[in-house]
C-alpha atoms as a PDB file:
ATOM      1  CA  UNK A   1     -92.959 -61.883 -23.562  1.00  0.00           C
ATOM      2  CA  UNK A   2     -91.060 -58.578 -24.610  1.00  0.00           C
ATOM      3  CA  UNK A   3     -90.597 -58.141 -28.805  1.00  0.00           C
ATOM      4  CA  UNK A   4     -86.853 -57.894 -29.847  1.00  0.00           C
ATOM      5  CA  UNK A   5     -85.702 -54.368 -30.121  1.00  0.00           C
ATOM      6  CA  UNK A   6     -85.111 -52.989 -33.489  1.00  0.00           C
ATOM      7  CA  UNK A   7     -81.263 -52.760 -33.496  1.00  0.00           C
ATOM      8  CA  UNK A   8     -81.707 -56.305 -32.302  1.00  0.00           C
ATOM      9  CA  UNK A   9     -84.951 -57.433 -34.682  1.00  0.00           C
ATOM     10  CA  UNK A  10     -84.269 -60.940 -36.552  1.00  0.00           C
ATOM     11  CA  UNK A  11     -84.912 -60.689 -39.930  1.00  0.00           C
ATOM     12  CA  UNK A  12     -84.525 -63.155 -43.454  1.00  0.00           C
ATOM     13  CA  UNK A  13     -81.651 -62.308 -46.029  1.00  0.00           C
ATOM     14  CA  UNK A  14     -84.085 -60.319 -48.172  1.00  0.00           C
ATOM     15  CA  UNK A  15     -84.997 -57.906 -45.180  1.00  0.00           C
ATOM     16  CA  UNK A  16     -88.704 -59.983 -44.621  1.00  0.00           C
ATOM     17  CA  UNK A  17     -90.206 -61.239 -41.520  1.00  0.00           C
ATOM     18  CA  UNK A  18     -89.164 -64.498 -40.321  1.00  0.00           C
ATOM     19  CA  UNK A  19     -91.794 -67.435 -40.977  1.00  0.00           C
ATOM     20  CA  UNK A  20     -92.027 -69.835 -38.364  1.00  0.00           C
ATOM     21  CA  UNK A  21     -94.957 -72.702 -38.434  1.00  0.00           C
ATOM     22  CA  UNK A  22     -95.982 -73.995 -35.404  1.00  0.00           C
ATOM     23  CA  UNK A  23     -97.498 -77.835 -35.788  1.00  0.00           C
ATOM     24  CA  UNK A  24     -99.614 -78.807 -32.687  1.00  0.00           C
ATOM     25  CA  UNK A  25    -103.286 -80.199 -32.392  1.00  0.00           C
ATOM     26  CA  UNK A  26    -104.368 -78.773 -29.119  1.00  0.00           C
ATOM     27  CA  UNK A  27    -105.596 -75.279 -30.427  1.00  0.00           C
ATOM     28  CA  UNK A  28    -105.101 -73.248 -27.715  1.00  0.00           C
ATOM     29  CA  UNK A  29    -101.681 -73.901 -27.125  1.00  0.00           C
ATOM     30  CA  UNK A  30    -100.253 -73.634 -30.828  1.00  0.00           C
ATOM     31  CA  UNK A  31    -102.499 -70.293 -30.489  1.00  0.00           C
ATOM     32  CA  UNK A  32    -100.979 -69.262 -27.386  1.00  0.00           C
ATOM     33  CA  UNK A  33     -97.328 -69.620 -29.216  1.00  0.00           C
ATOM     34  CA  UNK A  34     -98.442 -68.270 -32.587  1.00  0.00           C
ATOM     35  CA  UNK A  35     -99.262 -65.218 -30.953  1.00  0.00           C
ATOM     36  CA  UNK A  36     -96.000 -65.107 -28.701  1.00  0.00           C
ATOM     37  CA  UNK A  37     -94.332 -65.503 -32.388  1.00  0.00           C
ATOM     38  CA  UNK A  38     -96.321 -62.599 -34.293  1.00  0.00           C
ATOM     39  CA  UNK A  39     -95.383 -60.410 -31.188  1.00  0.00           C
ATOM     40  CA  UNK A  40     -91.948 -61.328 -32.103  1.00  0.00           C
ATOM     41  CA  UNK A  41     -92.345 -59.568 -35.406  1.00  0.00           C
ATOM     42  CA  UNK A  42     -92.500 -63.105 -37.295  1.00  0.00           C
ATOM     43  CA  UNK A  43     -94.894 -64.194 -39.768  1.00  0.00           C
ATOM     44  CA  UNK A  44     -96.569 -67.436 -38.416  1.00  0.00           C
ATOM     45  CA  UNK A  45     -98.475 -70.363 -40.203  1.00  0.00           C
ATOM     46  CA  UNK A  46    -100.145 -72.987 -38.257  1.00  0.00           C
ATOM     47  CA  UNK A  47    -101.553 -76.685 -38.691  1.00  0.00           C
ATOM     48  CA  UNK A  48    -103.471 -79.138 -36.238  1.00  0.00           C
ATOM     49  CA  UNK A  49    -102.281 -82.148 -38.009  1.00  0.00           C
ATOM     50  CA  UNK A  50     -99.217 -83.501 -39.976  1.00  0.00           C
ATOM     51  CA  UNK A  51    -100.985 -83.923 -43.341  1.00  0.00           C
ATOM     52  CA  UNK A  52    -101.830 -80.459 -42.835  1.00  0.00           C
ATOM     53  CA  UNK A  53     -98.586 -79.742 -41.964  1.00  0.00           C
ATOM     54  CA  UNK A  54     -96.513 -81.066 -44.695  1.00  0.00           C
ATOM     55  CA  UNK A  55     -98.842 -79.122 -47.034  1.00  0.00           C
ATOM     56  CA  UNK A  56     -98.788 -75.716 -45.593  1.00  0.00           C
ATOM     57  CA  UNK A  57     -95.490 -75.773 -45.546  1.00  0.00           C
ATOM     58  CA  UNK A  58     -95.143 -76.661 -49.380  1.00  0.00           C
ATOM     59  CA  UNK A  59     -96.513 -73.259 -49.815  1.00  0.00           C
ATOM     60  CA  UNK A  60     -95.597 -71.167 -47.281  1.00  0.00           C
ATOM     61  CA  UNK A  61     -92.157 -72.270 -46.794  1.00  0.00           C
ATOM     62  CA  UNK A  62     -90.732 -71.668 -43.234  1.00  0.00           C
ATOM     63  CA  UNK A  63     -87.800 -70.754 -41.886  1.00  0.00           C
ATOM     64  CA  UNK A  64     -88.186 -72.536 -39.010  1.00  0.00           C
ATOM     65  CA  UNK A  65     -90.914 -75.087 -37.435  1.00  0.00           C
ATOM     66  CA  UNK A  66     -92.202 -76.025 -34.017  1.00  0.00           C
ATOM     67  CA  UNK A  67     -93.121 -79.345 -34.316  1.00  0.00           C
ATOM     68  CA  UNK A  68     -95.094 -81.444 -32.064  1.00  0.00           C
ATOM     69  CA  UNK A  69     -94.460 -85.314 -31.980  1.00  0.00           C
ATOM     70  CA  UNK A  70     -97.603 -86.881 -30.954  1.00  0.00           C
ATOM     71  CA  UNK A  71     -99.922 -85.574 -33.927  1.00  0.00           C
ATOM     72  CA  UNK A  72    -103.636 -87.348 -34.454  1.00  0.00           C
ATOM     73  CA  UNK A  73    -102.658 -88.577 -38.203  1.00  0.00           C
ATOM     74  CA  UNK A  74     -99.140 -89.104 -38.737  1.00  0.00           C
ATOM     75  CA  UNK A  75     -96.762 -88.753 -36.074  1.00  0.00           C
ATOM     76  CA  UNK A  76     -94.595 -85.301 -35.994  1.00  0.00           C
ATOM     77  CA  UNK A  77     -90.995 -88.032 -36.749  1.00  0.00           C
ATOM     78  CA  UNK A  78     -92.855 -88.573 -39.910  1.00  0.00           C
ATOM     79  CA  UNK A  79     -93.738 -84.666 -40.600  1.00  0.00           C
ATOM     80  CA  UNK A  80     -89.962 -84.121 -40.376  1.00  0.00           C
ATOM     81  CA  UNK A  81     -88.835 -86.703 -42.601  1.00  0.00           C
ATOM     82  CA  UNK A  82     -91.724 -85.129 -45.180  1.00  0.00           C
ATOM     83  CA  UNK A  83     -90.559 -81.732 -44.615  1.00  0.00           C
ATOM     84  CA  UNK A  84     -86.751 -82.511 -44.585  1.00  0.00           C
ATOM     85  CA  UNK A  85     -87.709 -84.343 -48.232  1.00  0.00           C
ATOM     86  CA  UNK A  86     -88.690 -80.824 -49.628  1.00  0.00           C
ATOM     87  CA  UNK A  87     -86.412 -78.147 -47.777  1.00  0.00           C
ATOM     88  CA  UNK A  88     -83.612 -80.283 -45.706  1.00  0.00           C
ATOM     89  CA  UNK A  89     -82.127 -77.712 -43.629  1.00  0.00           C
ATOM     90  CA  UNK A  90     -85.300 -75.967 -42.358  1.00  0.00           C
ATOM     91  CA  UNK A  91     -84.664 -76.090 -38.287  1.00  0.00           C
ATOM     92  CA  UNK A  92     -87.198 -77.739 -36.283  1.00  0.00           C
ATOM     93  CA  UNK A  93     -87.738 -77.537 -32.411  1.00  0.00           C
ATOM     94  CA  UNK A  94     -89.934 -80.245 -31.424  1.00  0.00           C
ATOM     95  CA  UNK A  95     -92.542 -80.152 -28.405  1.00  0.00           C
ATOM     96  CA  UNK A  96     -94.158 -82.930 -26.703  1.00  0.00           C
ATOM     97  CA  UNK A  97     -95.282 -83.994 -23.226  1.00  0.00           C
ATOM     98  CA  UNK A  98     -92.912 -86.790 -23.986  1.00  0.00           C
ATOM     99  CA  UNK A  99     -89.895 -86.204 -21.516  1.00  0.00           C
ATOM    100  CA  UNK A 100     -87.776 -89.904 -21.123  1.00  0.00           C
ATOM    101  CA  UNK A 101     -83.906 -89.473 -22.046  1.00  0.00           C
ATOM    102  CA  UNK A 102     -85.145 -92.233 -24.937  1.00  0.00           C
ATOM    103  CA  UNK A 103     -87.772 -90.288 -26.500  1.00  0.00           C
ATOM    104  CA  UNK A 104     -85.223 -86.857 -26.846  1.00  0.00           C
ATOM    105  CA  UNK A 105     -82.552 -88.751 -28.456  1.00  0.00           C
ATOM    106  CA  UNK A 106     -85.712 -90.636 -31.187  1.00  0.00           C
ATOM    107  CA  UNK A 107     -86.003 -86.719 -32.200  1.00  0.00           C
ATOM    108  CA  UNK A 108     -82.939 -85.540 -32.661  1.00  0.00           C
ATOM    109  CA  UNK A 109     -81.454 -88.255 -34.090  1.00  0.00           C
ATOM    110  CA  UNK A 110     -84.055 -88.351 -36.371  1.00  0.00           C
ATOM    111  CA  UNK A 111     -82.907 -85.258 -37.559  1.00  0.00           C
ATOM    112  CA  UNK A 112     -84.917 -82.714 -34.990  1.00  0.00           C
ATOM    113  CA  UNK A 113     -82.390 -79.522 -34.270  1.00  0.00           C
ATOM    114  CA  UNK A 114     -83.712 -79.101 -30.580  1.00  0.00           C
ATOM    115  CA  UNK A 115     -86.087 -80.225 -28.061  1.00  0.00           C
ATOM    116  CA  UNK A 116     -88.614 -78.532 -25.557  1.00  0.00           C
ATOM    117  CA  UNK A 117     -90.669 -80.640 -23.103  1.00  0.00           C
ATOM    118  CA  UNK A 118     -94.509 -79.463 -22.226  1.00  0.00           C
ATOM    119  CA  UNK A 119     -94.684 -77.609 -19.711  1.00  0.00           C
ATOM    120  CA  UNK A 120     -92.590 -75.015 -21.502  1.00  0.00           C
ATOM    121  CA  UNK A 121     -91.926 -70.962 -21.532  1.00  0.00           C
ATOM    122  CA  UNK A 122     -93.153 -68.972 -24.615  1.00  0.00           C
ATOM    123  CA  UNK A 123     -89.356 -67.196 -23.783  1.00  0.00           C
ATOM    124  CA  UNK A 124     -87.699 -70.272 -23.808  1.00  0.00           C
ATOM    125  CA  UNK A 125     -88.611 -71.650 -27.346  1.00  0.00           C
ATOM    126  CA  UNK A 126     -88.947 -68.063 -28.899  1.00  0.00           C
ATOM    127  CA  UNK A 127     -85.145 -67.876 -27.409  1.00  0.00           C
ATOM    128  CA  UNK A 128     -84.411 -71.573 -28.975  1.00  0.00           C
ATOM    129  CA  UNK A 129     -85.899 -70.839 -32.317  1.00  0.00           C
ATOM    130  CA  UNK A 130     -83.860 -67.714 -32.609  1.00  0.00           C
ATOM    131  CA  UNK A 131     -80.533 -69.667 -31.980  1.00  0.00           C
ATOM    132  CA  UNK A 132     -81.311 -72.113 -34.394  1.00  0.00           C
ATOM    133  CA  UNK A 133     -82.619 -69.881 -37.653  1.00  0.00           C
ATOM    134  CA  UNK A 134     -79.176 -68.054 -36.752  1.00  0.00           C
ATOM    135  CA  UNK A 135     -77.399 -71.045 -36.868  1.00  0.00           C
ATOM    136  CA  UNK A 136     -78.632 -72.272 -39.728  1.00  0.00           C
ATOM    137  CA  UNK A 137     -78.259 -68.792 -41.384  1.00  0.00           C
ATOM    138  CA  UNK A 138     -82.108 -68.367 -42.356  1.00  0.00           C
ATOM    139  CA  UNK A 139     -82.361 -65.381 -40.493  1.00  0.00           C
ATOM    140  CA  UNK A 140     -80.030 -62.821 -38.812  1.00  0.00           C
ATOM    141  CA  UNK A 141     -80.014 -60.034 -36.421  1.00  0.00           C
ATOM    142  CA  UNK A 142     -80.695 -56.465 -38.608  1.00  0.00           C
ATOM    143  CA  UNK A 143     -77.739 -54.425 -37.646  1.00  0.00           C
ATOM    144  CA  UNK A 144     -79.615 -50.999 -37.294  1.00  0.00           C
ATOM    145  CA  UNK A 145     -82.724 -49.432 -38.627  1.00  0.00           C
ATOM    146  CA  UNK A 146     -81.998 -48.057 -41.701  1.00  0.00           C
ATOM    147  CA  UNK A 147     -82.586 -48.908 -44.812  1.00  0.00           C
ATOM    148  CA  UNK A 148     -80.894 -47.243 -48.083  1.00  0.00           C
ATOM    149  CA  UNK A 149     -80.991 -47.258 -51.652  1.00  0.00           C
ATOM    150  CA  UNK A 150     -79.012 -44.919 -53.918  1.00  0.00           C
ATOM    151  CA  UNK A 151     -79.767 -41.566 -52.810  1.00  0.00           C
ATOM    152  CA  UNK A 152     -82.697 -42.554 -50.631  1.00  0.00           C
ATOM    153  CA  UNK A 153     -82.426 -43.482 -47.192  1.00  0.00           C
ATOM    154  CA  UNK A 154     -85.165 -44.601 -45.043  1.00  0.00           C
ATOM    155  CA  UNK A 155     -84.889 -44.650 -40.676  1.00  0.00           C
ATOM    156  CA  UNK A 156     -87.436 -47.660 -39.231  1.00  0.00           C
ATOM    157  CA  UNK A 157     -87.501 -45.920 -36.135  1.00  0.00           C
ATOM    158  CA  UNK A 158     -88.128 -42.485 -36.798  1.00  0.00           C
ATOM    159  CA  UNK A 159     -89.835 -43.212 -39.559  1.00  0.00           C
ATOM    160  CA  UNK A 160     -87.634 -40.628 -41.355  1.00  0.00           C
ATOM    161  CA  UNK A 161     -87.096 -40.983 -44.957  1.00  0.00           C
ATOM    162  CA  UNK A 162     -84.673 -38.314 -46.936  1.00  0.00           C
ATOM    163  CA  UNK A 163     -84.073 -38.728 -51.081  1.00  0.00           C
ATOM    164  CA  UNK A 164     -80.754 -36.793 -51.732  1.00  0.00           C
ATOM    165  CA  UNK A 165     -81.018 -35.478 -48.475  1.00  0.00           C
ATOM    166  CA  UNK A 166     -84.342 -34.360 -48.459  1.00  0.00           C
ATOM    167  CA  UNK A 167     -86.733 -34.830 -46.124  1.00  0.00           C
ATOM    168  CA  UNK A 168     -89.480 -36.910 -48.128  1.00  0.00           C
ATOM    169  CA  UNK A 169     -93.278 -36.725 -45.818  1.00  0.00           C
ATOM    170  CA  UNK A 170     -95.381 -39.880 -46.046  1.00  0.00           C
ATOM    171  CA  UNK A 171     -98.170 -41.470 -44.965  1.00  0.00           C
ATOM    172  CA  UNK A 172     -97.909 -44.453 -42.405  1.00  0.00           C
ATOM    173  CA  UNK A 173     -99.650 -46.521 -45.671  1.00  0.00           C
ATOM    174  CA  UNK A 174     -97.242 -44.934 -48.189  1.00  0.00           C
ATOM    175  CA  UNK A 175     -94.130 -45.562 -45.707  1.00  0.00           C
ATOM    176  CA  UNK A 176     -95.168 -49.574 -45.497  1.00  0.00           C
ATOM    177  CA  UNK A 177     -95.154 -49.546 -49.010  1.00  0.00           C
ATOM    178  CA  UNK A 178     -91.709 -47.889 -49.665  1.00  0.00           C
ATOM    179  CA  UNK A 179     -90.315 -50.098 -46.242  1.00  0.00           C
ATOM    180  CA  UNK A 180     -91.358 -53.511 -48.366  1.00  0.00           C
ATOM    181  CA  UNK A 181     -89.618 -52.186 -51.658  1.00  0.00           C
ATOM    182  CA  UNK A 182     -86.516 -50.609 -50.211  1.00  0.00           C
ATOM    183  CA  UNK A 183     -85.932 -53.980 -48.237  1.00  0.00           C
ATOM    184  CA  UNK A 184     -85.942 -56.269 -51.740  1.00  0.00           C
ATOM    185  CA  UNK A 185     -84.279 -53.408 -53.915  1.00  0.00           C
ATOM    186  CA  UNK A 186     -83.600 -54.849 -57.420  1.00  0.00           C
ATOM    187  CA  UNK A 187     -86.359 -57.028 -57.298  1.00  0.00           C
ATOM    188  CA  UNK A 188     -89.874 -57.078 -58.762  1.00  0.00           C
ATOM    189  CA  UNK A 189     -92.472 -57.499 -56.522  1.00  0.00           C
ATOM    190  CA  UNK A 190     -95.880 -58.700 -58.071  1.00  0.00           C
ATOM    191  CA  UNK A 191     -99.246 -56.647 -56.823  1.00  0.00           C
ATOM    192  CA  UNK A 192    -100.249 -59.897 -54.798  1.00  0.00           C
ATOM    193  CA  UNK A 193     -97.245 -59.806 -52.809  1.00  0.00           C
ATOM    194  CA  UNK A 194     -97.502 -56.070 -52.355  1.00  0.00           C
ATOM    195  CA  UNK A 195    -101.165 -56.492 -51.462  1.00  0.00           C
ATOM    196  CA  UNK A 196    -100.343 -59.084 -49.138  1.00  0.00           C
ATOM    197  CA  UNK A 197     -97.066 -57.424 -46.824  1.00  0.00           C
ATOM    198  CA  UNK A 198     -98.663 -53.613 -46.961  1.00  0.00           C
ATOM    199  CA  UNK A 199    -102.191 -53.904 -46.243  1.00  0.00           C
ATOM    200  CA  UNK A 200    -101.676 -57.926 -44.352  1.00  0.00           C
ATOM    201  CA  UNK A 201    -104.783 -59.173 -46.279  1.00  0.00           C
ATOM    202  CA  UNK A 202    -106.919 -59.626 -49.680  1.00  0.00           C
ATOM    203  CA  UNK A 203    -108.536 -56.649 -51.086  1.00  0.00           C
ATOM    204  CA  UNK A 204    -110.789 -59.239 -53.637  1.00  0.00           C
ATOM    205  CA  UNK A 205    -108.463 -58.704 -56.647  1.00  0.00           C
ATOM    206  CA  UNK A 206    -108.232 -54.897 -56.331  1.00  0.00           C
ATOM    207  CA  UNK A 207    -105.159 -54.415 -56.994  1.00  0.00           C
ATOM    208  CA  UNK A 208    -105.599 -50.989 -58.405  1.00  0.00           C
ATOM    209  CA  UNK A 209    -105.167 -49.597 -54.735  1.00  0.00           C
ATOM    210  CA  UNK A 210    -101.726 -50.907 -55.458  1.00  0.00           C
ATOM    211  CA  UNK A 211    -101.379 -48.896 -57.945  1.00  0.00           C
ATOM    212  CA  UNK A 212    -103.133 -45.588 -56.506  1.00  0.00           C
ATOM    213  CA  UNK A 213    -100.480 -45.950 -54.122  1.00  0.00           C
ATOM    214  CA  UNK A 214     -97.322 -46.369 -56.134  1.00  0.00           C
ATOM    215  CA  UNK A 215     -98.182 -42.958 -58.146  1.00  0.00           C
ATOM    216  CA  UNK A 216     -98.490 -41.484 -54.762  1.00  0.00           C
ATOM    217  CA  UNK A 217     -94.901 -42.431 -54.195  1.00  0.00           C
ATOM    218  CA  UNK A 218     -93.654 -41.715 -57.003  1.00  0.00           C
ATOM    219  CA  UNK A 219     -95.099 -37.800 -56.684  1.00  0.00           C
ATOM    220  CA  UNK A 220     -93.038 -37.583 -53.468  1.00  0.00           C
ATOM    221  CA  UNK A 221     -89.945 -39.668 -54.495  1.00  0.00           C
ATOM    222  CA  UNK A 222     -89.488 -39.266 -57.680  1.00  0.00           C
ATOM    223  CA  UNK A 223     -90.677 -36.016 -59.193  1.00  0.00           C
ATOM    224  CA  UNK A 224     -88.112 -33.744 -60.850  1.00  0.00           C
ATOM    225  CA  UNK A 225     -85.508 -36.490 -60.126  1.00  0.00           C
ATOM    226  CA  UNK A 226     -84.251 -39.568 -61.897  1.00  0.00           C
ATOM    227  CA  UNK A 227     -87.022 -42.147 -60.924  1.00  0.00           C
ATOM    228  CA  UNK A 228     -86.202 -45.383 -58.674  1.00  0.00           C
ATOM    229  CA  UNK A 229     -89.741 -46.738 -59.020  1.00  0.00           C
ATOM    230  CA  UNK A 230     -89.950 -49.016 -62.082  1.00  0.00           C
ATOM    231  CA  UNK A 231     -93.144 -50.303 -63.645  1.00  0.00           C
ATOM    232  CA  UNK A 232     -92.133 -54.327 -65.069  1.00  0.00           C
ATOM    233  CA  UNK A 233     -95.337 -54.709 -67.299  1.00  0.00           C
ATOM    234  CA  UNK A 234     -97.647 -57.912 -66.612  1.00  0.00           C
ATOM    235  CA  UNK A 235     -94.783 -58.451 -63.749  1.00  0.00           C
ATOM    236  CA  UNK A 236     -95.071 -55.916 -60.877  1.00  0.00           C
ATOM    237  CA  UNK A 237     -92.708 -52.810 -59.404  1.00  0.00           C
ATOM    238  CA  UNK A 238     -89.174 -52.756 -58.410  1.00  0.00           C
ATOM    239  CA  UNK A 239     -86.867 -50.107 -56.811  1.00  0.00           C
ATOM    240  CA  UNK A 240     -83.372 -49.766 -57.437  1.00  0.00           C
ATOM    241  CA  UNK A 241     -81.300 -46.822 -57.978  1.00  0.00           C
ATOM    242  CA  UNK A 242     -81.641 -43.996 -60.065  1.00  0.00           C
ATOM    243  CA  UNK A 243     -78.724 -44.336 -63.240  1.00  0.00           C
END
């Protein structure tokens, strides 16, 4: 399994990972794929049953999800119609050990987008899963690696980032953070969701390294220029360009 490029890297509208969930209840395998998924570069969610299923994805809210049929609660036909109830053009690839001509046709007229059979290639339904969130226009390939907004311009690969022109030195911590807010410019991003992309997991409600780490930037991008880093009180931080 070989991760996309990064002139070729599939990304959401808002510059994000891709979520995918992956619905199976033999643990091994829907570990085996969730980790052929993260190496992908996508954020991945998983559930061993359909109850579970239907409520992760409630919250987490997936652009695309590899469903199996034969589930130990409710049957994966079921989890779609659920699913399709709440977001009803989320693509779903369904796996199963199921391969009769009757069963394939049960899925996708039922309202399945594709169809992989067990035994199966981690290539083949990271390949089918990127057709179909293109398709369906969740996701698309990220043109090149830069990123810019205003003066400031940001390079994924060389990790080069230049404010008017000016080469800008950051940490690998302070770069994440600037990465997350350059790709949602003009949007405010709470300290949760900060928290939660930079650092990939809960620091127990201190959310003050959040902080620490937007004065940083600020010091670096901002001083003795018009700032892009905006405080919204009781809401978060948002970048956009300077006026």
């Amino acid at each position: 399994m070989t991760m996309a490029n990064a002139g070729t890297e599939l990304r959401r509208a808002d510059g994000g990972p891709v979520r995918v969930m992956v619905v199976d209840d033999e643990p091994t395998l829907a570990e085996l794929l969730s980790m052929a998924l993260r190496y992908e570069g996508w954020e991945v969610r998983s559930a061993g049953d359909g109850t579970t299923a239907v409520r992760t994805a409630r919250d987490f809210r997936p652009d695309a999800v590899v469903l199996d049929i034969m589930l130990p609660d409710i049957d994966g036909l079921e989890v779609l119609r659920r699913l399709r109830g709440e977001s009803p053009d989320v693509p779903v690839l369904f796996l199963t050990a199921k391969d009769a001509v009757e069963d394939r046709i049960t899925g996708l007229t039922a309202g399945g987008d594709d169809y992989v059979t067990k035994p199966f290639s981690l290539e083949e339904v990271v390949a089918r899963l990127r057709a179909l969130m293109r398709r369906s226009g969740r996701a698309a390939l990220r043109a090149d690696s830069q990123l810019v907004v205003g003066d400031l311009t940001l390079d994924e690969d060389s990790h080069e980032v230049r404010r008017g022109g000016d080469l800008v030195n950051l940490t690998a911590t302070e770069f994440e953070l600037l990465r997350y807010l350059m790709r949602n410019p003009r949007r405010v991003l709470s300290k949760s969701q900060i928290l939660d992309r930079v650092w990939n997991y809960d620091f127990g409600g201190q959310a003050n390294v959040v902080e620490l780490y937007i004065s940083y930037l600020r010091k670096k991008i901002d001083a003795g220029r018009d700032p892009m880093i905006h405080t919204m009180r009781g809401a978060g931080y948002v970048l956009k360009p300077a006026a």
